[in-house]
Protein backbone atom coordinates (compact mmCIF):
# COMPACT_ATOMS: atom_id res chain seq x y z
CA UNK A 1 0.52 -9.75 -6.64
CA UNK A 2 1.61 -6.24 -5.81
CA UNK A 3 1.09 -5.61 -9.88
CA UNK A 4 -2.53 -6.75 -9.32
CA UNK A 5 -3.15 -4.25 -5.81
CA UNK A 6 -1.34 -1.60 -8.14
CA UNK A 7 -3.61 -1.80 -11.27
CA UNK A 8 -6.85 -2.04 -8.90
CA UNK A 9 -5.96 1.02 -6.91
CA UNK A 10 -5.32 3.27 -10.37
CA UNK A 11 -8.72 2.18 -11.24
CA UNK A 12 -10.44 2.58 -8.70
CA UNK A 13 -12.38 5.78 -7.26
CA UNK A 14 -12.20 6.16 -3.74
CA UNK A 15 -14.94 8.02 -2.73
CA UNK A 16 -15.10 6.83 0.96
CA UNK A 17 -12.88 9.30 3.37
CA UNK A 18 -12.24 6.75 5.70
CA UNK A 19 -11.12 4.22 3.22
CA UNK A 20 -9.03 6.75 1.35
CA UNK A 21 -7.14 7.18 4.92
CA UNK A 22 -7.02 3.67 5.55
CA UNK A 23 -5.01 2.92 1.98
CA UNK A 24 -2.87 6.51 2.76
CA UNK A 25 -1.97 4.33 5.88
CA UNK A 26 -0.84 1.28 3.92
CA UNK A 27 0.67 2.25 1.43
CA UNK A 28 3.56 4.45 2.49
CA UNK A 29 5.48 7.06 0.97
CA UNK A 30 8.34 8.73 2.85
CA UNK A 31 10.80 5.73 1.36
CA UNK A 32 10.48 4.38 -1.55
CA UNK A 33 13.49 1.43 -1.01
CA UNK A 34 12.13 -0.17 1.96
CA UNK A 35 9.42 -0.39 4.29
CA UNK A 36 7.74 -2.88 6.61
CA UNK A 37 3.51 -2.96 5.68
CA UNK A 38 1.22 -4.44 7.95
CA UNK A 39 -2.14 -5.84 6.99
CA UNK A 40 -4.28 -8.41 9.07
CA UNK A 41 -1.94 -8.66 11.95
CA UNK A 42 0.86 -9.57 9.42
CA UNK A 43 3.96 -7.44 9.41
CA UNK A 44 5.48 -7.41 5.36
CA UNK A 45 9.08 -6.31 4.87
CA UNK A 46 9.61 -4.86 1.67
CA UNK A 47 12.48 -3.29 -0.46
CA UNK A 48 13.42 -3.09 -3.42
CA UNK A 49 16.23 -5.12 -5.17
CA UNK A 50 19.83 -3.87 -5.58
């Protein structure tokens, strides 16, 4: 699934500024290893196998 989001976003143009912020917001960047994503009231924990 996250292969699917992934290919979709690298073709995609944004060209809405508040949509661009909204994926900045999701998808985060400051640790690559883990991270806890929330979308739709849903909280996601994610990492990334040892």
């Amino acid at each position: 699934m996250l292969q699917q989001i992934r290919q979709w976003l690298n073709c995609t143009a944004i060209q809405n500024p508040s949509l661009a912020r909204r994926l900045c917001q999701l998808i985060l960047a400051h640790c690559p290893f883990e991270c806890n994503v929330q979308v739709f009231r849903r909280t996601f924990y994610i990492r990334s196998p040892a």
